[in-house]
Protein backbone atom coordinates (compact mmCIF):
# COMPACT_ATOMS: atom_id res chain seq x y z
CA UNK A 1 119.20 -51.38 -24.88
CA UNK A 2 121.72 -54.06 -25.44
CA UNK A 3 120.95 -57.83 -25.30
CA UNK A 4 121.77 -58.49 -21.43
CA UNK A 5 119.71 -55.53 -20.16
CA UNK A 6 116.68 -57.03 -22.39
CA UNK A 7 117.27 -60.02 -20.50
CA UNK A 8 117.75 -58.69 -17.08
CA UNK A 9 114.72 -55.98 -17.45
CA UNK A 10 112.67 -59.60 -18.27
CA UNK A 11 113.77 -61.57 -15.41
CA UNK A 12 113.48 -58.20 -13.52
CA UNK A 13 109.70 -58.17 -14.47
CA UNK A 14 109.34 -61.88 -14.15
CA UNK A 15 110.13 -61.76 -10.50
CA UNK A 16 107.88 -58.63 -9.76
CA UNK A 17 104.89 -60.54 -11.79
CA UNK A 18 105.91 -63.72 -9.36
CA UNK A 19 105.92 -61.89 -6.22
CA UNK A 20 102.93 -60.15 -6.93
CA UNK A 21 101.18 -63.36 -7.63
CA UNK A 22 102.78 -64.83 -4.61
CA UNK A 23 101.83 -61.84 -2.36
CA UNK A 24 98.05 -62.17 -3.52
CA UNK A 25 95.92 -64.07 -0.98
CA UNK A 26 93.53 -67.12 -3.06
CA UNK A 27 90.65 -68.02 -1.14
CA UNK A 28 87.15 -70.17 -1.98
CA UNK A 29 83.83 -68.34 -1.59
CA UNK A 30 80.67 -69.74 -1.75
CA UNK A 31 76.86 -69.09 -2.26
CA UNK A 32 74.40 -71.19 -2.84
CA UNK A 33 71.63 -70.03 -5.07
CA UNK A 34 72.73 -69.78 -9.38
CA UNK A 35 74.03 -66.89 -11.22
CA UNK A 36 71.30 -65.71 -12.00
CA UNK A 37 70.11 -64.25 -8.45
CA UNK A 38 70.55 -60.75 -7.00
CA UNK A 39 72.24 -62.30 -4.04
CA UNK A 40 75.10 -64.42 -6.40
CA UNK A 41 75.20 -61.72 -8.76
CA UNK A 42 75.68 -58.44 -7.12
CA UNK A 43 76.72 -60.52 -3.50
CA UNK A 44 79.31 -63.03 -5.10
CA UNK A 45 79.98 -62.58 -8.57
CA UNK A 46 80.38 -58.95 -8.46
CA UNK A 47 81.16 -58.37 -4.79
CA UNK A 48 84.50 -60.81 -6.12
CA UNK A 49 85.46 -58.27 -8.63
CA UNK A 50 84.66 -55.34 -6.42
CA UNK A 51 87.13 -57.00 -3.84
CA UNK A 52 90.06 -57.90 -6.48
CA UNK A 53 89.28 -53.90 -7.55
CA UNK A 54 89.77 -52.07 -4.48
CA UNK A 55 92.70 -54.59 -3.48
CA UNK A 56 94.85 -53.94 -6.41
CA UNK A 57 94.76 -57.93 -6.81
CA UNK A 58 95.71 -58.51 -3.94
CA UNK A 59 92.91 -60.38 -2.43
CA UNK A 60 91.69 -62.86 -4.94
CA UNK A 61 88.32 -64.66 -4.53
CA UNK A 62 87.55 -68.05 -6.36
CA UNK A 63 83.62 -68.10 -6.34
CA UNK A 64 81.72 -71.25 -6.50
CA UNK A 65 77.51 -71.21 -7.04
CA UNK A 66 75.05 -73.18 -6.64
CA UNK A 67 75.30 -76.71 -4.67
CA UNK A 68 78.60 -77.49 -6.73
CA UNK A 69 81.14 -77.05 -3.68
CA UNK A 70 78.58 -77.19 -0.38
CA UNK A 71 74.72 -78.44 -0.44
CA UNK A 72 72.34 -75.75 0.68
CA UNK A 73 72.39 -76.81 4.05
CA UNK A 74 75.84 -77.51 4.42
CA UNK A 75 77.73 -73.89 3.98
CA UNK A 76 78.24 -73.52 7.93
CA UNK A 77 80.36 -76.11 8.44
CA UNK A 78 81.87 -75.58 5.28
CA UNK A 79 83.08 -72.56 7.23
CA UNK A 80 83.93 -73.61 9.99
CA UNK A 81 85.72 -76.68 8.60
CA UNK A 82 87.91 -74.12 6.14
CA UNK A 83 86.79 -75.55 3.58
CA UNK A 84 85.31 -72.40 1.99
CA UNK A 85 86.93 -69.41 3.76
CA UNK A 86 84.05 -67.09 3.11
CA UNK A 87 79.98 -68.23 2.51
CA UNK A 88 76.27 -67.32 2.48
CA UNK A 89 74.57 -69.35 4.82
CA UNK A 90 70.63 -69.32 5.59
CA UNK A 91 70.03 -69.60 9.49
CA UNK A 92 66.70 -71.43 8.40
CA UNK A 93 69.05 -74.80 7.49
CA UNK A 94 70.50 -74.74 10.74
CA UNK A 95 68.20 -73.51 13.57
CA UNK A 96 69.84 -75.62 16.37
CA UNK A 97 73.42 -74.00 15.73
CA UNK A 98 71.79 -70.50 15.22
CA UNK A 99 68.52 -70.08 17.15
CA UNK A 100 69.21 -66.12 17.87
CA UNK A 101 69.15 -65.85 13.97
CA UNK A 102 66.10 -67.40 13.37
CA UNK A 103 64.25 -66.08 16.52
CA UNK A 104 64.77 -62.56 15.31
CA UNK A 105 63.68 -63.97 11.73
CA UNK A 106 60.41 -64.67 13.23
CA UNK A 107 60.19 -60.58 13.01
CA UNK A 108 60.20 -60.73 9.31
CA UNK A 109 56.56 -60.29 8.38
CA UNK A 110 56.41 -57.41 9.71
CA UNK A 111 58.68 -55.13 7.98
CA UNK A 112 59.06 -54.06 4.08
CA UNK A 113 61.43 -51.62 3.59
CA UNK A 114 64.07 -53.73 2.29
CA UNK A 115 67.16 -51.05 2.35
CA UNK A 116 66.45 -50.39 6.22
CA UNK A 117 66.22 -54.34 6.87
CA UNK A 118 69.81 -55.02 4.98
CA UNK A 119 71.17 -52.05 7.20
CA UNK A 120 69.05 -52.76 10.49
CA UNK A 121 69.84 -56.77 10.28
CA UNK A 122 74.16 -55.75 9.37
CA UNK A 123 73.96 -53.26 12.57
CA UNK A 124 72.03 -55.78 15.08
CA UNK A 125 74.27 -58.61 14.03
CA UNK A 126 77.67 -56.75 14.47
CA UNK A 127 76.69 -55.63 17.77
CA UNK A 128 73.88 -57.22 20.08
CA UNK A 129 75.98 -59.37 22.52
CA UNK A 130 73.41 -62.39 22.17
CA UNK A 131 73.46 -62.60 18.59
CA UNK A 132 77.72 -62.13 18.54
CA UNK A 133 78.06 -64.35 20.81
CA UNK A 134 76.02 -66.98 18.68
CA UNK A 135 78.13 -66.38 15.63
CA UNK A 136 81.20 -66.99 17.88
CA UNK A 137 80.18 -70.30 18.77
CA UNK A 138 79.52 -70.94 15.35
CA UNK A 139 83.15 -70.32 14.71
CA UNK A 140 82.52 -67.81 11.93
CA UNK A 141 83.02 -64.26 11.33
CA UNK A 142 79.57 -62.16 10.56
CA UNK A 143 80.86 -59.50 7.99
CA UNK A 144 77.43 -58.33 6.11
CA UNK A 145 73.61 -59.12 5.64
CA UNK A 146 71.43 -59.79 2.94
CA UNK A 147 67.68 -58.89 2.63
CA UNK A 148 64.95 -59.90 -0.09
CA UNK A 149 62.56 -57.65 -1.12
CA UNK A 150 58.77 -58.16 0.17
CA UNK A 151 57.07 -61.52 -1.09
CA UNK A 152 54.31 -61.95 -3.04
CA UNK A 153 51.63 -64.28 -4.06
CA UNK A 154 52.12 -66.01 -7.57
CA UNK A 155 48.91 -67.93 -8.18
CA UNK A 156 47.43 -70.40 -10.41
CA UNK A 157 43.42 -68.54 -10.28
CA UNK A 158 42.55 -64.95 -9.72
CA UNK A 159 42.43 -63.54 -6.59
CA UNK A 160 40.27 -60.45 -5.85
CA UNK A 161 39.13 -61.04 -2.12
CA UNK A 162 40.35 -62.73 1.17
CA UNK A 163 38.27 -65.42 0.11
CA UNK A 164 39.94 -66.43 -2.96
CA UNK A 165 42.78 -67.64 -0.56
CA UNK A 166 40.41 -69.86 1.83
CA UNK A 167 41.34 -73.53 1.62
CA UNK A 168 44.34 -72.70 -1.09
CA UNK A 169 47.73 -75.06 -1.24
CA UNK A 170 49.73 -71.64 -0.77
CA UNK A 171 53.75 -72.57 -0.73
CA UNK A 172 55.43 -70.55 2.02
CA UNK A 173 58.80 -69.31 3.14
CA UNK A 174 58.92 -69.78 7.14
CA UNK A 175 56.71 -70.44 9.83
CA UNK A 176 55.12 -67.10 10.47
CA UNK A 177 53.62 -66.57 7.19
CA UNK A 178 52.76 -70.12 6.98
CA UNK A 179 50.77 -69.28 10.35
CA UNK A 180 49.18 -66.16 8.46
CA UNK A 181 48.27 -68.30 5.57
CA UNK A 182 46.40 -70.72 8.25
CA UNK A 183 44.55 -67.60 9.95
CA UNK A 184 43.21 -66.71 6.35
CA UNK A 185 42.00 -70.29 5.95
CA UNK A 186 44.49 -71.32 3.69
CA UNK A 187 46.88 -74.11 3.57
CA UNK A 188 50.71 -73.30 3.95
CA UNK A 189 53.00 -75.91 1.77
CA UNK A 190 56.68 -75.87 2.83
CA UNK A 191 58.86 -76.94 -0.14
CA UNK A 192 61.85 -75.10 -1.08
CA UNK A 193 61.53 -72.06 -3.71
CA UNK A 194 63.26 -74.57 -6.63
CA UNK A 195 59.71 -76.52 -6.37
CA UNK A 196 57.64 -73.78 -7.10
CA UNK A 197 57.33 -74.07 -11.11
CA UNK A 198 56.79 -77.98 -10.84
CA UNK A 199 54.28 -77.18 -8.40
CA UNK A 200 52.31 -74.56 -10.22
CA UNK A 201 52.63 -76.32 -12.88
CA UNK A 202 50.88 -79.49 -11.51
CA UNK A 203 48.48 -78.08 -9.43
CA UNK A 204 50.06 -79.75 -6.48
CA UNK A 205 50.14 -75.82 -5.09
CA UNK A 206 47.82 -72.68 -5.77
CA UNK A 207 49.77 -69.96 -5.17
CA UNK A 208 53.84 -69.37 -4.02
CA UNK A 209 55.37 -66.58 -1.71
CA UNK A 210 58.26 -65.63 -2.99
CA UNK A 211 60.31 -61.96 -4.75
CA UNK A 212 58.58 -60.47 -7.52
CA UNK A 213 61.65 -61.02 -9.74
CA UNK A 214 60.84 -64.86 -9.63
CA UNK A 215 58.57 -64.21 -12.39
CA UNK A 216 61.38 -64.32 -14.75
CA UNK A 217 64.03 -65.37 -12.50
CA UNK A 218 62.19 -68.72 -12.08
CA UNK A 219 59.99 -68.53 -14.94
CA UNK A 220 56.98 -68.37 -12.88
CA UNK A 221 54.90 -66.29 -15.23
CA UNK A 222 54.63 -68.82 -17.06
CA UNK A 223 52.58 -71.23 -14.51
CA UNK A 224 51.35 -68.22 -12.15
CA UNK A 225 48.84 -65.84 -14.14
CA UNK A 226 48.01 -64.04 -11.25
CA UNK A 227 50.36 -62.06 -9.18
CA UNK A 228 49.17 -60.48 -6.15
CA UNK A 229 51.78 -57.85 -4.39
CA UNK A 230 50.59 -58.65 -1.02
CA UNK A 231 53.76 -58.29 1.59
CA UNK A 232 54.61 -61.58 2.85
CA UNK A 233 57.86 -60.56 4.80
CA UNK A 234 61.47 -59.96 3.75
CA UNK A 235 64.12 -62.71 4.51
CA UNK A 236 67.62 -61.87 6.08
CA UNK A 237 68.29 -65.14 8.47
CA UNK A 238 72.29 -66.08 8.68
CA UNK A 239 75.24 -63.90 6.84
CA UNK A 240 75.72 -63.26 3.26
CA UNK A 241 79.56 -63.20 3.98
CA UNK A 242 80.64 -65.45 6.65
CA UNK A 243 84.19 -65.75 7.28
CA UNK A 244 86.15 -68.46 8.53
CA UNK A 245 87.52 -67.24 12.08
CA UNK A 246 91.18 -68.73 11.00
CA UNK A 247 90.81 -66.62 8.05
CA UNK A 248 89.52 -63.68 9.87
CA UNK A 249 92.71 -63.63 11.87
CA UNK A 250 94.83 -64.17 9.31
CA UNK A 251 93.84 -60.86 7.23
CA UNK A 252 96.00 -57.49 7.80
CA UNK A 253 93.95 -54.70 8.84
CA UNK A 254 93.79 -53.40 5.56
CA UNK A 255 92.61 -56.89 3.98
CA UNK A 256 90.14 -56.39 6.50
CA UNK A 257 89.25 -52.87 5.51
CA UNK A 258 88.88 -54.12 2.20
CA UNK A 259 86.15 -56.70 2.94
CA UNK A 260 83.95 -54.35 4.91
CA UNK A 261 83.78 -51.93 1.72
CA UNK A 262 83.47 -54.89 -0.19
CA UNK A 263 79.99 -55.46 2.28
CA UNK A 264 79.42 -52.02 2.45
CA UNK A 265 79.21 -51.40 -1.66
CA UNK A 266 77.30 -54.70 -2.54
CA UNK A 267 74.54 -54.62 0.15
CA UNK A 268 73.62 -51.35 -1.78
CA UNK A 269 74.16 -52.93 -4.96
CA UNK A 270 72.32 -55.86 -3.76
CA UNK A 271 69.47 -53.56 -3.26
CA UNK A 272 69.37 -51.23 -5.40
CA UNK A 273 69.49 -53.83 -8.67
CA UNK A 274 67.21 -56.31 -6.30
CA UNK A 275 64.04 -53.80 -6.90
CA UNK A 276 65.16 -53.14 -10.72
CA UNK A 277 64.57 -56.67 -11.19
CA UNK A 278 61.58 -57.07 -9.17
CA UNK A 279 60.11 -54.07 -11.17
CA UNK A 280 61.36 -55.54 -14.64
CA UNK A 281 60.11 -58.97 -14.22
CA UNK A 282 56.75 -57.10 -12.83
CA UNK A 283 56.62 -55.38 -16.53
CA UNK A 284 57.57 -58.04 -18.37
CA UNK A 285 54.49 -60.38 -16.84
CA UNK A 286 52.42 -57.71 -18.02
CA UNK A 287 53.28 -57.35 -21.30
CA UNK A 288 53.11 -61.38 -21.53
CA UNK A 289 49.74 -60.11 -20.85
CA UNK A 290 49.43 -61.67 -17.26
CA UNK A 291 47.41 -60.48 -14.32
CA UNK A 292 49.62 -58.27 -11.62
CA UNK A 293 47.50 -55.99 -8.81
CA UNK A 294 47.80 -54.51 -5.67
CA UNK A 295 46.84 -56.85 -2.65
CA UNK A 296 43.03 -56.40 -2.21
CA UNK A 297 41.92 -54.49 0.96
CA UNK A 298 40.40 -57.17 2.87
CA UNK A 299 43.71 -58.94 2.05
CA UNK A 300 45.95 -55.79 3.65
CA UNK A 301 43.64 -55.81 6.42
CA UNK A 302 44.44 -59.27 7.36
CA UNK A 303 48.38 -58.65 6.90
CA UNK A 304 48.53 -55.71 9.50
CA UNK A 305 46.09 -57.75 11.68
CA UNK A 306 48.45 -60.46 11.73
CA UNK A 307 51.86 -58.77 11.78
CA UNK A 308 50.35 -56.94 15.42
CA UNK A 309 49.74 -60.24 16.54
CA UNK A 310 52.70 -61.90 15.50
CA UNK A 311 55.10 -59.19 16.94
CA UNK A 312 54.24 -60.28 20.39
CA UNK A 313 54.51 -64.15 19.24
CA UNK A 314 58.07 -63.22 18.59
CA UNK A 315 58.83 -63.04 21.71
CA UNK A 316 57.07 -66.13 23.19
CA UNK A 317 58.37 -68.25 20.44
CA UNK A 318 62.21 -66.82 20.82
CA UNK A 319 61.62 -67.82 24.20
CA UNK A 320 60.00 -71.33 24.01
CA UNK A 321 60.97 -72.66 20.90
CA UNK A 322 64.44 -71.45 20.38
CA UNK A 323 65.30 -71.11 24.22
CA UNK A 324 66.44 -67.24 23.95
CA UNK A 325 67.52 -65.64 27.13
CA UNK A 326 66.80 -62.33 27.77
CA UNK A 327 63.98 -62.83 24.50
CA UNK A 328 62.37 -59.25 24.41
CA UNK A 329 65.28 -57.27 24.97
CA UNK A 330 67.09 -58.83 22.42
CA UNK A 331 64.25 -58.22 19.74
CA UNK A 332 63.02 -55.32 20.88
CA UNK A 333 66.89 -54.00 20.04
CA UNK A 334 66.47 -55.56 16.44
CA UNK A 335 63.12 -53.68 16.22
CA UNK A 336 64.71 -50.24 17.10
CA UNK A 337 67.91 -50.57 14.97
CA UNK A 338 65.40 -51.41 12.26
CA UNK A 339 63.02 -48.12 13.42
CA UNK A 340 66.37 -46.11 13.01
CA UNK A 341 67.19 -47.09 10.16
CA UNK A 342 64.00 -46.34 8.47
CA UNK A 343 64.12 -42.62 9.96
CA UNK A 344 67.80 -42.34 8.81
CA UNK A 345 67.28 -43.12 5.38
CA UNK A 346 64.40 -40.79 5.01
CA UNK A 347 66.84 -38.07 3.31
CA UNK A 348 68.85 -40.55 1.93
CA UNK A 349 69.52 -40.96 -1.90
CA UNK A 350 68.22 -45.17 -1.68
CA UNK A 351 68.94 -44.97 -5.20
CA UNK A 352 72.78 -44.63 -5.16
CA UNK A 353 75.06 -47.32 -4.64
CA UNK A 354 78.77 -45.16 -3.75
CA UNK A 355 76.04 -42.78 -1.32
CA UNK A 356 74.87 -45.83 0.05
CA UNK A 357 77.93 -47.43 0.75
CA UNK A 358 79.18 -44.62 2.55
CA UNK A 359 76.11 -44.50 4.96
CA UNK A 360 77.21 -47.70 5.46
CA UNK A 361 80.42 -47.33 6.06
CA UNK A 362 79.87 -44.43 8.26
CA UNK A 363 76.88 -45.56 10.36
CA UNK A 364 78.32 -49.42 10.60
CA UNK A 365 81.54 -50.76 9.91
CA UNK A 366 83.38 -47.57 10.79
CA UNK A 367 82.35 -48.35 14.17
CA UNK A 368 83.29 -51.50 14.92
CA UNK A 369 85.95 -52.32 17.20
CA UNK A 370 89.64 -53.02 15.81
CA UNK A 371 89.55 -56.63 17.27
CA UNK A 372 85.81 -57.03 15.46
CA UNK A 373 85.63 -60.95 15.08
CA UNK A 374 88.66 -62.19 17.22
């Protein structure tokens, strides 16, 4: 090859690189917990190189963690102010712009099965009228869920009875389990989950409800001897991936196709690696030679008490304090999407991430409508 077609095969390649990197479509995401946790990890951090992956580059996410870009509480309007163009935001921050997402929160103690919740809360939000309508007003795009695993107690003395817990400073996620702690004689603390070491530490709480992995996610065997694996509820309120609505529109169909894979894949992965760390951090308290047991059986006696009793509070409190119309039928379709969804996963490999995207896939965001989110 002479000297000019050296030179035109590298301006040649210079303008492909350039209109590649022209073509590819930047955009800010944002989540708000550290690297460190299942939902930045597997929902951000690797969701944004599952998402350059499967787009051949061409959608390129810039993720930022923590409170660097948005404060907790400030990642809907973030959104809605295009300032991040995708985001994780709690419902719990902002109850007035997103009551239908915290009344059917309210359901939360009740269930365990973490999989089925991720699927049952993606489903409900994508399609219940009330609850689309809500993220509409919003002025974001719902495009996936996210789902803890089952709290637990982390506490400061042993507890081997229901009476253990009576008159305890227990630190509690939400108002229904701070209600079960007050039915058991306890008394709920509501400080975020970043205050739970300090307050272990100083006594200023007994025990914390939180995921099993915050034993070495936050340290917490290190102030919390005792771990009791009592179910406290799984948490799910507001969208791991929010989109912008200007941003929604903007996106091809096949940018669009892209992003519900990108859901699709990391809600598994979300899962799947969620309960390896719970189950890690489990076995490494152990060997660190701390306490970890099953929840007594007084103790699961007063959990399915409560959860019978707080089902039909649901439905006052959707009403009454977050001014639901149509309350029950609205919950009672969250409650059978999340029935299905346990029956349907019966024969189900839980365990696989590409099997598990493709139920997904198949079951959710195959389904939805061609204008979903416009």
């Amino acid at each position: 090859m002479n000297k000019w077609h050296k030179l035109l095969a590298s301006a040649l390649a210079t303008v492909a690189f350039t209109s590649s990197a022209l073509a590819a479509k930047n955009f800010n995401a944002n989540v708000l917990y550290d690297q460190k946790h299942p939902f930045t990890n597997y929902g951000y951090l690797k969701w944004a190189d599952y998402v350059k992956q499967i787009s051949g580059g061409n959608l390129n996410p810039k993720v930022f963690t923590g409170t660097v870009l948005l404060a907790a509480n400030a990642a809907l309007k973030g959104l809605r102010d295009n300032v991040v163009q995708v985001a994780h935001h709690p419902a719990i921050y902002t109850p007035s712009d997103l009551p239908v997402a915290n009344a059917v929160q309210e359901l939360g103690f009740n269930f365990d099965n973490q999989m089925a919740t991720i699927a049952a809360v993606t489903e409900f939000s994508m399609n219940n009228p009330v609850q689309l309508a809500e993220w509409k007003k919003a002025g974001i795009v719902y495009l996936g869920a996210y789902a803890t695993s089952p709290y637990v107690l982390f506490c400061r003395q042993p507890v081997n009875s229901l009476a253990d817990l009576k008159g305890k400073r227990i630190r509690t996620a939400g108002s229904v389990v701070a209600e079960w702690v007050g039915s058991i004689g306890g008394n709920a603390i509501n400080v975020s989950s970043s205050e739970m070491y300090s307050g272990l530490d100083r006594g200023s709480l007994d025990c914390a409800s939180n995921s099993p992995l915050d034993l070495t996610a936050r340290s917490l065997w290190e102030v919390a001897p005792y771990t009791v694996l009592v179910p406290t509820g799984v948490y799910w309120s507001g969208p791991l991936w929010g989109f912008n609505k200007k941003f929604w529109k903007s996106l091809s169909e096949q940018e669009k196709q892209w992003f519900k894979e990108a859901s699709a894949y990391s809600m598994a992965n979300i899962v799947i690696n969620y309960k390896k760390e719970d189950t890690a951090a489990i076995d490494f308290a152990r060997s660190k030679g701390k306490s970890v047991i099953d929840a007594p059986a007084d103790i699961m006696d007063s959990v399915k008490k409560f959860r019978e009793s707080s089902l039909k509070d649901a439905y006052t409190k959707a009403e009454e304090r977050y001014k639901i119309k149509d309350a029950k039928a609205t919950l009672d379709d969250f409650v059978a999407t999340y029935n299905k969804w346990v029956d349907l996963l019966k024969d189900k490999n839980v365990d696989d991430i590409e099997a598990m995207k493709s139920v997904f896939m198949t079951e959710i965001f195959d389904k939805l409508p061609s204008n979903y989110g416009e």
